[in-house]
C-alpha atoms as a PDB file:
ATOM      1  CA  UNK A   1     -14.425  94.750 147.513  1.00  0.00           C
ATOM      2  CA  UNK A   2     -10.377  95.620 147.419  1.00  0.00           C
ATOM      3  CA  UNK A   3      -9.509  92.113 147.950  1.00  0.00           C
ATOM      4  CA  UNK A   4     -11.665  91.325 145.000  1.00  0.00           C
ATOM      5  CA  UNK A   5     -10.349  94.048 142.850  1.00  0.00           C
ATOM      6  CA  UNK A   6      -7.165  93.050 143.887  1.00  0.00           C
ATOM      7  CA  UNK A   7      -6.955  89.377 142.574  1.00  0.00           C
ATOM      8  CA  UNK A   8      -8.941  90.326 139.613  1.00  0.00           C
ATOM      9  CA  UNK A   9      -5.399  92.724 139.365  1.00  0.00           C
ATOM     10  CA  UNK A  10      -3.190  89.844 140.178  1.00  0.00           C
ATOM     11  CA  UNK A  11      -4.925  87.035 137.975  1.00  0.00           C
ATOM     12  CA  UNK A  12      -4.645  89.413 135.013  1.00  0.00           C
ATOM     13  CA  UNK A  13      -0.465  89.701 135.801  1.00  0.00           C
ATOM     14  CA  UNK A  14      -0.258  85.855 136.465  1.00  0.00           C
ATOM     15  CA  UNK A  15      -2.327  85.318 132.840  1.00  0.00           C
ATOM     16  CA  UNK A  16       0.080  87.490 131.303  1.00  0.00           C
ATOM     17  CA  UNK A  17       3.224  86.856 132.847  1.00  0.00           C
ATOM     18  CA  UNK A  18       2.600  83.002 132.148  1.00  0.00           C
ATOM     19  CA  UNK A  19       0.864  83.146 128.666  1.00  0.00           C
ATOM     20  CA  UNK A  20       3.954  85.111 127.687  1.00  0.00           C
ATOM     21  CA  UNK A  21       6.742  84.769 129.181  1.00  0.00           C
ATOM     22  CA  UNK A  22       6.256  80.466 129.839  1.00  0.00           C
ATOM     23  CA  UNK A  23       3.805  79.855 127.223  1.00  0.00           C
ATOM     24  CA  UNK A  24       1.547  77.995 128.967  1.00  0.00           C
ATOM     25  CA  UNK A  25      -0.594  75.589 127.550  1.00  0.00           C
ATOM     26  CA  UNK A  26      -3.836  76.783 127.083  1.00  0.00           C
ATOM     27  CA  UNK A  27      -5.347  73.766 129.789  1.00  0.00           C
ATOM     28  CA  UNK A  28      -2.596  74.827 132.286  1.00  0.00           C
ATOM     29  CA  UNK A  29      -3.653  78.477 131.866  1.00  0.00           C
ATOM     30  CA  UNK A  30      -7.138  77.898 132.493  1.00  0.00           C
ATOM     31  CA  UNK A  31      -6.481  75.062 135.655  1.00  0.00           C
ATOM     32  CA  UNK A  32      -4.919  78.518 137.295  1.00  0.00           C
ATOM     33  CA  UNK A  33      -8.034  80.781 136.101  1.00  0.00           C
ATOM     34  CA  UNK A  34     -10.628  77.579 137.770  1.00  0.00           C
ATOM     35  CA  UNK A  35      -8.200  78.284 140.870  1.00  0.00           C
ATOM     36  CA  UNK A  36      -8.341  82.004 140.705  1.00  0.00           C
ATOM     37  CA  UNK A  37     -12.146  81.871 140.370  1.00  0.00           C
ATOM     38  CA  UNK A  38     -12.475  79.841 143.278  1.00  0.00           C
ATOM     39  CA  UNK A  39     -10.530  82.161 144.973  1.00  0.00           C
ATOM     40  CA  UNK A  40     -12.249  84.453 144.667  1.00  0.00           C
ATOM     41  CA  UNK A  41     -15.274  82.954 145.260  1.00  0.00           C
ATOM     42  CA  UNK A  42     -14.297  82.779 149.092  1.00  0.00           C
ATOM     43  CA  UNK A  43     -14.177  86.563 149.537  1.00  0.00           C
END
């Protein structure tokens, strides 16, 4: 349960960090959120 709370944490800074600070193409964006997901999938 932490390690799941914990990406859900991290994808949220990654998602913010990138679609402001690079931003990110909307496609590139959501290629990290399909990796993410699958992520977290695993755990």
């Amino acid at each position: 349960m932490e390690i799941g709370r914990s990406l859900l944490i991290l994808k949220k800074l990654i998602y913010n960090t990138l679609g402001n600070f690079h931003q990110m193409s909307k496609l590139e964006i959501y290629t990290i959120e399909v990796r993410l997901g699958g992520i977290s999938d695993w755990c």
